[in-house]
Protein backbone atom coordinates (compact mmCIF):
# COMPACT_ATOMS: atom_id res chain seq x y z
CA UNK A 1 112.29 16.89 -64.09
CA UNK A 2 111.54 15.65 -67.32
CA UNK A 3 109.68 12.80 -68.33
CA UNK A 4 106.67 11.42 -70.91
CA UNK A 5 103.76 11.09 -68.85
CA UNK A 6 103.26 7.44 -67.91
CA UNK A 7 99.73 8.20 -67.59
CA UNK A 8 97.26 5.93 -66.82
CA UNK A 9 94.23 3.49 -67.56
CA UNK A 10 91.40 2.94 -68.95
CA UNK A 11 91.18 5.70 -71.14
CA UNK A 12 91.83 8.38 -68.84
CA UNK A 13 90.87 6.29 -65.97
CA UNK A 14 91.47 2.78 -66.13
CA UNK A 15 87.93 1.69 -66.22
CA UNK A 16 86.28 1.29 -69.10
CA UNK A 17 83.51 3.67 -68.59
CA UNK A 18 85.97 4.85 -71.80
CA UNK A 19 84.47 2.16 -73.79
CA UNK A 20 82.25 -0.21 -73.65
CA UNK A 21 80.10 1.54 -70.15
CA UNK A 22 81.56 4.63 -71.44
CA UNK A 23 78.86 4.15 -74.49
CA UNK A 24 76.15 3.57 -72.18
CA UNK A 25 76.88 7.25 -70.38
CA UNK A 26 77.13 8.77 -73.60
CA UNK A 27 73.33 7.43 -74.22
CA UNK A 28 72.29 8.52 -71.18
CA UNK A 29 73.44 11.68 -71.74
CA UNK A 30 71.51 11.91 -75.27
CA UNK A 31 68.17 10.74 -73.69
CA UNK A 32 69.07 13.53 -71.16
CA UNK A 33 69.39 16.16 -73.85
CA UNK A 34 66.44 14.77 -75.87
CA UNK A 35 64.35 15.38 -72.65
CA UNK A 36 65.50 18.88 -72.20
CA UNK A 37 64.51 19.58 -75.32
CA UNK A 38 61.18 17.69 -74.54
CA UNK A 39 61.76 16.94 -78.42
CA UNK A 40 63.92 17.63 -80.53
CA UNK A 41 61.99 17.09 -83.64
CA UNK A 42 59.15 19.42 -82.40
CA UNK A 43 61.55 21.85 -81.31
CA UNK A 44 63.18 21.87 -85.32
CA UNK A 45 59.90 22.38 -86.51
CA UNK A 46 58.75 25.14 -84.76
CA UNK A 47 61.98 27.16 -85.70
CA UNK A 48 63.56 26.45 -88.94
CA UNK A 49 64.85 30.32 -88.89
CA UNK A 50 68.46 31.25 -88.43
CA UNK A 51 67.78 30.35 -84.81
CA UNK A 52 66.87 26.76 -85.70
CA UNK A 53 69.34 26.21 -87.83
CA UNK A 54 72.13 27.49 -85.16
CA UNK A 55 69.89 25.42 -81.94
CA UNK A 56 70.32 21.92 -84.50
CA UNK A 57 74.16 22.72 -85.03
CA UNK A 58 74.26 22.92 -81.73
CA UNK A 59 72.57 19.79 -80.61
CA UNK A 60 74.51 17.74 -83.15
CA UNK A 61 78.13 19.29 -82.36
CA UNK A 62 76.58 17.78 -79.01
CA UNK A 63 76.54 14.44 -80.18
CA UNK A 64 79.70 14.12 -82.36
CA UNK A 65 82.10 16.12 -80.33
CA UNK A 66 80.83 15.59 -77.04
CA UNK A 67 78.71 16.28 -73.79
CA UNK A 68 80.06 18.77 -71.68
CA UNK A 69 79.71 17.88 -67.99
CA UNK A 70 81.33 20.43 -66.51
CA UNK A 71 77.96 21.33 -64.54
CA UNK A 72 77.94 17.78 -62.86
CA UNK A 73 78.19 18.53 -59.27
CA UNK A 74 81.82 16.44 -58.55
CA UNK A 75 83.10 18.28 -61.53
CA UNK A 76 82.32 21.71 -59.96
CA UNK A 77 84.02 20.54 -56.71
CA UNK A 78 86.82 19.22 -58.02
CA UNK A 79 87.53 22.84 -59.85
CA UNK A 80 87.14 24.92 -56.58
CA UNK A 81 89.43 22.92 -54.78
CA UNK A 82 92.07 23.21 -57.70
CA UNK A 83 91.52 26.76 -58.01
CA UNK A 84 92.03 27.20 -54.13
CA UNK A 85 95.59 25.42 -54.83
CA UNK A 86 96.32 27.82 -57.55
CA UNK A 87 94.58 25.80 -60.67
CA UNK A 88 93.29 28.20 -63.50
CA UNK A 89 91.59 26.88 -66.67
CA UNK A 90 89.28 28.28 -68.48
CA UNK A 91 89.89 26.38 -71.87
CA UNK A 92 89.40 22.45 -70.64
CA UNK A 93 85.83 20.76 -69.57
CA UNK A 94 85.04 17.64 -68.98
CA UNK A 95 82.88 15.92 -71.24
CA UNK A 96 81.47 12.54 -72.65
CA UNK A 97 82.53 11.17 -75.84
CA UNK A 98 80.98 8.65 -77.80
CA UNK A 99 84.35 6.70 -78.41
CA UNK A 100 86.39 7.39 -75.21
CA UNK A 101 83.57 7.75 -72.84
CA UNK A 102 85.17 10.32 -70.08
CA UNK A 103 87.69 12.99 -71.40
CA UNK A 104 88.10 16.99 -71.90
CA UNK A 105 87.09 19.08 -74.38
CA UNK A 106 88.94 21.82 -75.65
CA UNK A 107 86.96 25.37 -75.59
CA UNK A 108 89.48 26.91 -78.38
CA UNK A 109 91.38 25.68 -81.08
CA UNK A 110 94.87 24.10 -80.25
CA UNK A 111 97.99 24.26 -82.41
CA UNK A 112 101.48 22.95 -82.06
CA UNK A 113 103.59 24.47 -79.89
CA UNK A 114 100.39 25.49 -77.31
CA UNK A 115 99.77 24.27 -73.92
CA UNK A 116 97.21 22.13 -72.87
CA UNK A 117 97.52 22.09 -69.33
CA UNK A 118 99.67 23.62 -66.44
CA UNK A 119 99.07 21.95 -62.98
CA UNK A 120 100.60 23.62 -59.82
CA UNK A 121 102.85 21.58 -57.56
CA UNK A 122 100.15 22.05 -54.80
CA UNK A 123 97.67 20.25 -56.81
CA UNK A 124 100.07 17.39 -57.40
CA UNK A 125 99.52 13.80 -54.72
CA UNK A 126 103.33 12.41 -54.29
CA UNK A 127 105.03 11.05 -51.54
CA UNK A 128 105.98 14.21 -49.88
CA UNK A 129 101.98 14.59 -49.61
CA UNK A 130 101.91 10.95 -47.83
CA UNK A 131 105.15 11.97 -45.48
CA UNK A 132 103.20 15.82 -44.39
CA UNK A 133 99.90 13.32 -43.46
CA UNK A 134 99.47 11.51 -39.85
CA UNK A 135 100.79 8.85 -41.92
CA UNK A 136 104.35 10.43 -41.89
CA UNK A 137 105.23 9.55 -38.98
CA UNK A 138 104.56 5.98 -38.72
CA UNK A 139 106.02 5.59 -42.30
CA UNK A 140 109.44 7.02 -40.96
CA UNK A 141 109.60 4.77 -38.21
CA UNK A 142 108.74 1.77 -39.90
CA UNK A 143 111.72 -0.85 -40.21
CA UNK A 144 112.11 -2.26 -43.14
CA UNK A 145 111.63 0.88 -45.52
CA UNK A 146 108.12 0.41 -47.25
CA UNK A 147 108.30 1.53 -50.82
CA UNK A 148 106.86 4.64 -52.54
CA UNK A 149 104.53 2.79 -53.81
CA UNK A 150 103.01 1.50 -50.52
CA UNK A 151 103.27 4.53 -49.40
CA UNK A 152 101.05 5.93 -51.96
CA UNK A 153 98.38 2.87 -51.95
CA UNK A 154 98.83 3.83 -48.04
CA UNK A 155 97.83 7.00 -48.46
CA UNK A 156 94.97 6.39 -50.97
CA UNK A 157 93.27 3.92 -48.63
CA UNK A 158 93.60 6.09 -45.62
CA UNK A 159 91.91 9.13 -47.54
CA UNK A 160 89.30 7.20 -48.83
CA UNK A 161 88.30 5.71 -45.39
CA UNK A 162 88.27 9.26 -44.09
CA UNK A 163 85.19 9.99 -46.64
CA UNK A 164 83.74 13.30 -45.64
CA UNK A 165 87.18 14.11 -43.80
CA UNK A 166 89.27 14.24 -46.20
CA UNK A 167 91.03 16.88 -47.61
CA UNK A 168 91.57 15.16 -50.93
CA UNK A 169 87.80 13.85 -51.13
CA UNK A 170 87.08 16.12 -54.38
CA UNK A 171 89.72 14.39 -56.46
CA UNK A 172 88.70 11.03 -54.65
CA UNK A 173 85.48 11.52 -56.00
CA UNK A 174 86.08 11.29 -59.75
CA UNK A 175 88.42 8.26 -59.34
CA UNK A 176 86.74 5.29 -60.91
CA UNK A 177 84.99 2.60 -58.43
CA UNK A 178 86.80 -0.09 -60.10
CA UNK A 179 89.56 -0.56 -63.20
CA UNK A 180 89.91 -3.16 -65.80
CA UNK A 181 93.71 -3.76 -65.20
CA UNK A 182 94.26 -7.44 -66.15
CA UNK A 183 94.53 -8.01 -62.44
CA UNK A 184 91.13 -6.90 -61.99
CA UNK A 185 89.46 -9.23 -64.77
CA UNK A 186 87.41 -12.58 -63.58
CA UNK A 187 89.07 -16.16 -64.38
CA UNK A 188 86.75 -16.37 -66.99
CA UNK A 189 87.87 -13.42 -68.49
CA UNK A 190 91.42 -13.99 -68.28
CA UNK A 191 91.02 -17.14 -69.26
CA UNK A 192 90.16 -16.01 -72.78
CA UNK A 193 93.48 -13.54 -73.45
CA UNK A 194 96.42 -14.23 -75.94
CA UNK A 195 98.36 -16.59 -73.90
CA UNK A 196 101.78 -14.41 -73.66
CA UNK A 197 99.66 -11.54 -72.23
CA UNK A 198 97.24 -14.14 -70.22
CA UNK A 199 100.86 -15.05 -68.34
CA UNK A 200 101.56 -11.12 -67.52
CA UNK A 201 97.96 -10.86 -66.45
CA UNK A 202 98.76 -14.15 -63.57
CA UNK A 203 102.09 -12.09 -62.60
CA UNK A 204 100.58 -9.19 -62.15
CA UNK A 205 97.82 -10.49 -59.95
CA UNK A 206 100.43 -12.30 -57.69
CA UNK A 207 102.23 -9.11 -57.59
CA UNK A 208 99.21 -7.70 -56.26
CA UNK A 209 99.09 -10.37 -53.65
CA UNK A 210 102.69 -10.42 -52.56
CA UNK A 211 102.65 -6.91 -51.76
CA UNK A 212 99.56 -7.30 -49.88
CA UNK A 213 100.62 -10.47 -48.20
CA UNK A 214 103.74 -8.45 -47.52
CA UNK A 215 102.30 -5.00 -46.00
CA UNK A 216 99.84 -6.83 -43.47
CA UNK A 217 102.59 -6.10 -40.59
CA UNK A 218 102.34 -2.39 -41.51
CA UNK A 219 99.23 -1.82 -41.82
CA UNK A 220 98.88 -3.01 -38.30
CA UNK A 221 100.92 -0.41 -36.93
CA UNK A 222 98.62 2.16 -38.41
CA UNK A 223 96.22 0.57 -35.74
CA UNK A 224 96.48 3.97 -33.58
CA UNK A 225 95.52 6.26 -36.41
CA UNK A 226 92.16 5.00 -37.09
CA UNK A 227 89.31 3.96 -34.68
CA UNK A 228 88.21 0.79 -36.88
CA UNK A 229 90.48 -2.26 -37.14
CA UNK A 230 93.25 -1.97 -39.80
CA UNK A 231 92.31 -5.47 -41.52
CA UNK A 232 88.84 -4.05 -42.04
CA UNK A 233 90.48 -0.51 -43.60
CA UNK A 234 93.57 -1.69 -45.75
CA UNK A 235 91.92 -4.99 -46.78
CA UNK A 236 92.91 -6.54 -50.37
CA UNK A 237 90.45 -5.09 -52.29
CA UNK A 238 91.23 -1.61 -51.12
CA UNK A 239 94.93 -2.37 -51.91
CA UNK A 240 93.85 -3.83 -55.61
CA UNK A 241 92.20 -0.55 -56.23
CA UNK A 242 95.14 1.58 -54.56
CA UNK A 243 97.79 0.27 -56.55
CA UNK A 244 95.34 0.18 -60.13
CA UNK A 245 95.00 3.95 -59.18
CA UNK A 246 98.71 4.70 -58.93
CA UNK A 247 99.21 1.88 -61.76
CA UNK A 248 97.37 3.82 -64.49
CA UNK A 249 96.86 7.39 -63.32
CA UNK A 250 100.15 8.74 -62.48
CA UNK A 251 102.45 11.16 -64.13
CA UNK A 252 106.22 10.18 -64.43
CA UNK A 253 108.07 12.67 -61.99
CA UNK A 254 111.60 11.56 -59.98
CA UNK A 255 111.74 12.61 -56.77
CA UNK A 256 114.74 12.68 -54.51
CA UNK A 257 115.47 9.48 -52.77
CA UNK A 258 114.63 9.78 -49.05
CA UNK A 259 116.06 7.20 -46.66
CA UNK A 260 112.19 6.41 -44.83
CA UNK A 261 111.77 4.43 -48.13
CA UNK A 262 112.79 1.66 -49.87
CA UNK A 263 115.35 1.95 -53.00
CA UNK A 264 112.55 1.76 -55.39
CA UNK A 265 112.67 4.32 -57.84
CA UNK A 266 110.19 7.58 -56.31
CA UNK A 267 108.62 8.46 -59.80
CA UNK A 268 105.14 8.80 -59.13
CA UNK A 269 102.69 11.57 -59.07
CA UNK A 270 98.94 11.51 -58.71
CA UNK A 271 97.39 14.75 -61.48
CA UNK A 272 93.93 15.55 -60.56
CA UNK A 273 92.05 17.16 -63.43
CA UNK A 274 94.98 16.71 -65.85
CA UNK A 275 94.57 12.53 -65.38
CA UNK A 276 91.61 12.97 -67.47
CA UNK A 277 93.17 13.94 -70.20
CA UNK A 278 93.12 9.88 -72.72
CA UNK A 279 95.35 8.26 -74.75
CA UNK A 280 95.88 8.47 -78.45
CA UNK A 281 98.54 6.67 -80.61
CA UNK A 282 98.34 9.71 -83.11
CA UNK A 283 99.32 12.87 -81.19
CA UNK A 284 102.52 14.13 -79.59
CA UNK A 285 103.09 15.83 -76.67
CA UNK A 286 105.81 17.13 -74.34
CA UNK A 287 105.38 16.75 -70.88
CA UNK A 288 107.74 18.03 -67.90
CA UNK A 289 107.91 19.61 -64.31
CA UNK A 290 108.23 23.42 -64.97
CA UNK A 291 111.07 23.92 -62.16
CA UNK A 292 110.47 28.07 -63.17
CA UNK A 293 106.56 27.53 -62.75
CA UNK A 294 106.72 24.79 -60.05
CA UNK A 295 103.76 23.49 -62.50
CA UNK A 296 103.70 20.35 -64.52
CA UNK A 297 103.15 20.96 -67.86
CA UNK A 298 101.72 19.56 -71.12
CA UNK A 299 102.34 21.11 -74.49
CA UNK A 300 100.94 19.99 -77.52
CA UNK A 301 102.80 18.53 -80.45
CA UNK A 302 99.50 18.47 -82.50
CA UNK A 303 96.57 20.53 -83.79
CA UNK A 304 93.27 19.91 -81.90
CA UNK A 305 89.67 21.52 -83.41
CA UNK A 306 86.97 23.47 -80.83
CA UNK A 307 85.25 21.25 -78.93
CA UNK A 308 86.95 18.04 -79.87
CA UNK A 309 88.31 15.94 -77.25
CA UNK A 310 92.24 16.93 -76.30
CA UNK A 311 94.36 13.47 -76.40
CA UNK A 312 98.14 13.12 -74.72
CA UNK A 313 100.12 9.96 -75.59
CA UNK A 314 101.47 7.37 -73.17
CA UNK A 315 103.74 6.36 -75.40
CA UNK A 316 104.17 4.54 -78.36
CA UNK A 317 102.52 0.79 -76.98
CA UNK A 318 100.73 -1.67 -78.30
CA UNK A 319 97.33 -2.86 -77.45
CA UNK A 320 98.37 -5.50 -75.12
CA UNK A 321 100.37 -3.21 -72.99
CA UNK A 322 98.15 -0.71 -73.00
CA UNK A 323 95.57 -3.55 -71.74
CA UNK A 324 98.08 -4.62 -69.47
CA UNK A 325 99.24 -1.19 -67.75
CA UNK A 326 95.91 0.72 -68.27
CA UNK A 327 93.04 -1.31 -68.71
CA UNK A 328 91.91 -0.26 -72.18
CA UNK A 329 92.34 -1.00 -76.07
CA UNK A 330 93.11 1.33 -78.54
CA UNK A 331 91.71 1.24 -81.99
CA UNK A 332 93.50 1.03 -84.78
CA UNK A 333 96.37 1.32 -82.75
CA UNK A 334 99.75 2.00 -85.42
CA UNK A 335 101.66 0.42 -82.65
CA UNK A 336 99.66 -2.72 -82.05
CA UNK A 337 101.20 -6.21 -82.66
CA UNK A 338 100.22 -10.05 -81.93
CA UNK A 339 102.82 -11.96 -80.53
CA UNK A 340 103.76 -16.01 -81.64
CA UNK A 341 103.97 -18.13 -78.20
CA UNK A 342 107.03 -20.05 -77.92
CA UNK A 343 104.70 -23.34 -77.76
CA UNK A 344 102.79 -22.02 -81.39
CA UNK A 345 106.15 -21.16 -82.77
CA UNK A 346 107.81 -24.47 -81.87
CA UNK A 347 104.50 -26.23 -83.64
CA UNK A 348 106.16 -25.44 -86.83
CA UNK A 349 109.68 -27.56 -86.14
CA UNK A 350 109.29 -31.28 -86.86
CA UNK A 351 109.83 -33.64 -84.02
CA UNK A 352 112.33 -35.62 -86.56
CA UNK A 353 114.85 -33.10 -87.20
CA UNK A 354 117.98 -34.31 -85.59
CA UNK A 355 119.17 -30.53 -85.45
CA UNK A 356 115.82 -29.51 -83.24
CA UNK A 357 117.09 -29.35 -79.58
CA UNK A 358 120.31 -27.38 -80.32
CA UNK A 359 118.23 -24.85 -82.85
CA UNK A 360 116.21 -24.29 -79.68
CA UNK A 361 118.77 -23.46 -77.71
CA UNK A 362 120.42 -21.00 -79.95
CA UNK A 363 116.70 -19.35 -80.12
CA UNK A 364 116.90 -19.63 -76.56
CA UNK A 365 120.15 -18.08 -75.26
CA UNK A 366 119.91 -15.15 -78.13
CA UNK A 367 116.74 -14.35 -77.02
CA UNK A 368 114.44 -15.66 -80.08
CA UNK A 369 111.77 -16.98 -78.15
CA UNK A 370 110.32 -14.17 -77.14
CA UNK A 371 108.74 -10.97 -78.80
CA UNK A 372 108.25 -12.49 -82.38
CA UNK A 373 105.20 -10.68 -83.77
CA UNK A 374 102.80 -10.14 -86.98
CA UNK A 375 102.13 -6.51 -87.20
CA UNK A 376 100.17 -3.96 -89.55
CA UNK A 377 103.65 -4.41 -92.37
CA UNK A 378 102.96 -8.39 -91.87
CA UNK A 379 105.31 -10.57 -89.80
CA UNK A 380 108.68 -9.04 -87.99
CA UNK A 381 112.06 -9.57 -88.79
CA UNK A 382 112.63 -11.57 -85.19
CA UNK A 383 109.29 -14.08 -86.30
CA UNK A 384 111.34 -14.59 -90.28
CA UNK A 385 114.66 -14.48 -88.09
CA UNK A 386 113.50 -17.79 -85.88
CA UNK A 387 111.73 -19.11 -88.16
CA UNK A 388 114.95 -19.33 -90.67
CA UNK A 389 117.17 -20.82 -88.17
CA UNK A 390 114.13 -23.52 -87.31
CA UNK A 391 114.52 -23.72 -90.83
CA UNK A 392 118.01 -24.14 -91.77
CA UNK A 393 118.65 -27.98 -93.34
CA UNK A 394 121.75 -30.28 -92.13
CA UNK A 395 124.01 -28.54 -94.22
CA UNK A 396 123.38 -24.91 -93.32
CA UNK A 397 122.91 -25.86 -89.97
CA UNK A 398 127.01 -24.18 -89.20
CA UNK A 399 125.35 -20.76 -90.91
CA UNK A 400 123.09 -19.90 -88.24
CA UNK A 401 124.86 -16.93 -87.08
CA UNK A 402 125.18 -15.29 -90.40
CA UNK A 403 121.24 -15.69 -90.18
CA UNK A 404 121.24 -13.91 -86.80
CA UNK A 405 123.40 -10.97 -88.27
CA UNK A 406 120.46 -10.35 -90.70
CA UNK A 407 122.47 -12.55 -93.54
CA UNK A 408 121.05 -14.91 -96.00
CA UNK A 409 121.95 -18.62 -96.06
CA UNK A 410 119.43 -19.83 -99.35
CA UNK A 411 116.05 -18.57 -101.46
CA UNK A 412 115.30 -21.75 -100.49
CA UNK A 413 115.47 -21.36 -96.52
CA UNK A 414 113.74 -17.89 -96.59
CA UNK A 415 111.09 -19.34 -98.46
CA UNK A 416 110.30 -21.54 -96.48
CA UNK A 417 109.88 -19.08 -93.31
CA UNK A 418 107.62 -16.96 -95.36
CA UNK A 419 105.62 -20.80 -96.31
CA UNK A 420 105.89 -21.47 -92.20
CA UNK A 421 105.17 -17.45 -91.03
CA UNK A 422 101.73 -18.20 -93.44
CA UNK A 423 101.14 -20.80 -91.84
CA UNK A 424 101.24 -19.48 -88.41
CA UNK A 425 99.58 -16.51 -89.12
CA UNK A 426 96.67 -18.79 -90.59
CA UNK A 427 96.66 -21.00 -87.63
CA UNK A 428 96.44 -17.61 -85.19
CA UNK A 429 93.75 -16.34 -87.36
CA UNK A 430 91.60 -19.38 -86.79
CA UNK A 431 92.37 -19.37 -83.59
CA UNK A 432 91.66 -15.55 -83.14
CA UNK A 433 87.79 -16.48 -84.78
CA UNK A 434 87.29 -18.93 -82.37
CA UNK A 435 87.95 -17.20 -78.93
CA UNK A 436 85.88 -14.40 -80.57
CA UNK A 437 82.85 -16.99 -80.84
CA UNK A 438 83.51 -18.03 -77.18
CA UNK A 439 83.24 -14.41 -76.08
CA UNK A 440 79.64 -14.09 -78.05
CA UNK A 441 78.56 -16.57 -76.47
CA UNK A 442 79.54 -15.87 -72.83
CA UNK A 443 78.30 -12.34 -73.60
CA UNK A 444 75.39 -14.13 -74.17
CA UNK A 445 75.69 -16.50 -70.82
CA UNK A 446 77.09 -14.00 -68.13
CA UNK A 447 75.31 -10.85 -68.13
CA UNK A 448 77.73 -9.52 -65.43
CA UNK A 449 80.92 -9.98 -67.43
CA UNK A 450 79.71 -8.40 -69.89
CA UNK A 451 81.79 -4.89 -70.26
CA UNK A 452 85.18 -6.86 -68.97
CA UNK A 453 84.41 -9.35 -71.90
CA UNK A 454 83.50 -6.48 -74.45
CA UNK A 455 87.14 -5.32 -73.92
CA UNK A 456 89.08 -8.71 -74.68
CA UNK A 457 86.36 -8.98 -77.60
CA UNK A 458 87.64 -5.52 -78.89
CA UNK A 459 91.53 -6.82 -78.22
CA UNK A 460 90.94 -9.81 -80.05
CA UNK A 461 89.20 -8.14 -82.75
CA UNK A 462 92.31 -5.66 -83.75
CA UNK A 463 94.63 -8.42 -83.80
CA UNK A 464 92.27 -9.93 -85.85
CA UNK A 465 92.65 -7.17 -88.51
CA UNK A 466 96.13 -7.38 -87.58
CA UNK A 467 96.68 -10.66 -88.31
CA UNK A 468 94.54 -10.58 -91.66
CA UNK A 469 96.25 -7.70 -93.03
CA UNK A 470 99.47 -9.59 -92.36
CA UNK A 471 98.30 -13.02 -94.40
CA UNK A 472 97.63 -10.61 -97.31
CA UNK A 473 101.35 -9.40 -97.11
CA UNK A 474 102.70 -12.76 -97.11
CA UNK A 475 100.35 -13.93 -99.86
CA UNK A 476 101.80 -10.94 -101.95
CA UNK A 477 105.06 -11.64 -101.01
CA UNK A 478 104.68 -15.26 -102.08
CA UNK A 479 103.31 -14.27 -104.97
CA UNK A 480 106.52 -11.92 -105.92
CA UNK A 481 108.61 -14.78 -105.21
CA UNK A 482 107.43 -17.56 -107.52
């Protein structure tokens, strides 16, 4: 059962430990190592033999490659109870990384065509897990068929309640507390997003709700399973967390459809261990269900240096998705892209042109409106697209769909949408500046908000560059045209 790993937030967690409060760990763990040392100048001049020389190297390939914390006490755990499902590594630890925050190491060197990881079906949390539970049962029974989904967030809640009890506790133990999913963000927060991705961030919150607002009746007929009232248990910030976990953690994997559950597609599968693994726009991987093995697997497409941190790829997605779906930004992200509103786009289309409501419309049924974007290689060819039909004068008006086939109507029209693409790009830049003050300033205000702000600063920031390095396209461009 094939499939690229879907996998999962905030930098291999979904909260941002892998950033901004993933920096503050890393310190930590520096101050922790200078202490060992007692110091670590003292210590360098006492020895500068052979011996000090190999003690520094090892202290800095500390700090630039990472801080193993395979020794951490959850960490240990976690392995034995892998191992005891048939789990053996002996090349990945976990570790702390200045620019990731939470990841693993690789003990070797890694070359195309090797595997990274190979995690037994055992170790794997799916829905058959949540049908062999006490929660089977009542799932079957229940009328209409909850989803796998529910069944999952079900499950997750139920485990997590059982603390001490259950069986699943080591994994549950290195989940993160809390995610920075969009849903998950304060109104402030949200508040200062791009507006197309601001929208998504709503929907997905009401989703959240809806399916909470729409599970209540099950979750009451857990009622015999657990001693405590159910609208104490499964209440909606359990559920928030639930579905973030299976949101941005999970491995693509189809299972059968069974008839206890909804028709919503059954592709989800909780990796302990290998959910660790982050995101990187660069690398390439293969990931699939070994049927032979009964192991999922992860081979590398790319070469990965000793004790640098091992990256997988979600998949080729820009910034805001990755925000979106995962709760983190990538830097320098080849992918990345800033989106024109309908509303900015339409800014550009003078109120007296007589042609203005039915060039909207044509936008509008063929789909123009939407994904129009400045990228690294300056604007798209959807943004010059819409912005040459806005464009077109009274009598070029009938040529509209030779524009949409990728034809040319006049220099004079595609001129012009490189004059009006400038022009938007300027106005987003500006724009871009001055949500970017806002943030400094909250930063400044709400002490609190401050790592959730830090990663809409660090969005708005690449599509800054973005947007810059687009301007200076379309000024060269402008220049090859006159």
């Amino acid at each position: 059962m094939a499939g690229q790993p879907r996998l999962r937030g905030g930098r291999a967690g979904g909260d941002w430990r892998r950033g901004t409060a993933g920096e503050c760990r890393c310190l930590c763990a520096i101050n922790r190592f200078s202490k060992k040392g007692k110091n670590l100048l003292l210590d360098m001049k006492k020895s500068r033999g052979r011996t000090g020389r190999k003690r520094r190297r090892k202290h800095l390939r500390s700090f630039k490659d990472g801080v193993n914390c395979s020794h951490k006490l959850e960490y240990i755990k976690l392995k034995k109870w892998l191992k005891e499902r048939g789990f053996e590594d002996s090349n990945l630890r976990p570790a702390e990384f200045w620019e990731t925050g939470r990841g693993l190491m690789t003990t070797k060197s890694l070359q195309a065509g090797d595997l990274i990881i190979s995690l037994p079906e055992k170790c794997l949390l799916t829905t058959g897990t949540v049908l062999s539970s006490c929660l089977g049962g009542h799932i079957v029974k229940w009328k209409p068929p909850v989803s796998p989904l529910l069944a999952l967030c079900t499950f997750l809640i139920a485990e997590k309640h059982a603390g001490e009890k259950s069986a699943w506790k080591p994994y549950l133990d290195v989940l993160p507390k809390t995610y920075t999913c969009l849903a998950c963000l304060e109104p402030d927060v949200t508040n200062l997003l791009p507006k197309p991705l601001k929208k998504k961030a709503q929907e997905q919150k009401m989703m959240i709700q809806e399916l909470f607002r729409s599970s209540k009746a099950f979750f009451s007929s857990l009622q015999p399973l657990f001693a405590e009232n159910t609208g104490t248990i499964f209440n909606y910030s359990a559920l928030e967390w639930a579905w973030c976990t299976i949101n941005t953690r999970t491995i693509y994997m189809k299972h059968p459809h069974r008839e206890c559950f909804s028709l919503e597609p059954d592709v989800y599968a909780l990796a302990p261990y290998l959910d660790l693994l982050n995101h990187s726009p660069n690398v390439q991987v293969k990931a699939a269900f070994n049927e032979q093995t009964r192991s999922y697997e992860i081979w590398t497409n790319s070469q990965c240096k000793k004790y640098q941190e091992v990256f997988i790829c979600y998949g080729p997605h820009d910034n805001q998705r990755l925000l979106l779906e995962y709760g983190f930004v990538a830097m320098d992200n080849p992918h990345s892209s800033v989106y024109v509103s309908p509303d900015t786009l339409l800014k550009y289309l003078s109120p007296l042109d007589k042609q203005r409501k039915a060039k909207i419309s044509i936008l509008k049924d063929h789909n123009y409106l939407e994904n129009l974007t400045f990228g690294w290689e300056g604007p798209s060819w959807r943004l010059l697209t819409a912005l040459q039909v806005l464009g077109l004068a009274a009598d070029e008006f009938a040529c509209w769909r030779r524009i949409l086939l990728g034809g040319v109507t006049s220099a004079r029209n595609e001129q012009q949408a490189l004059d009006t693409a400038a022009k938007i790009c300027q106005f987003l830049i500006e724009e871009t500046q001055h949500v970017l003050l806002q943030i400094s300033q909250l930063k400044r205000e709400k002490e609190n908000l401050k790592s959730q702000l830090a990663l809409v600063e660090m969005l708005h920031s690449e599509n800054l560059k973005i947007l810059q390095k687009s301007a200076e396209i379309l000024y060269n461009m402008n220049l090859g045209t006159t």
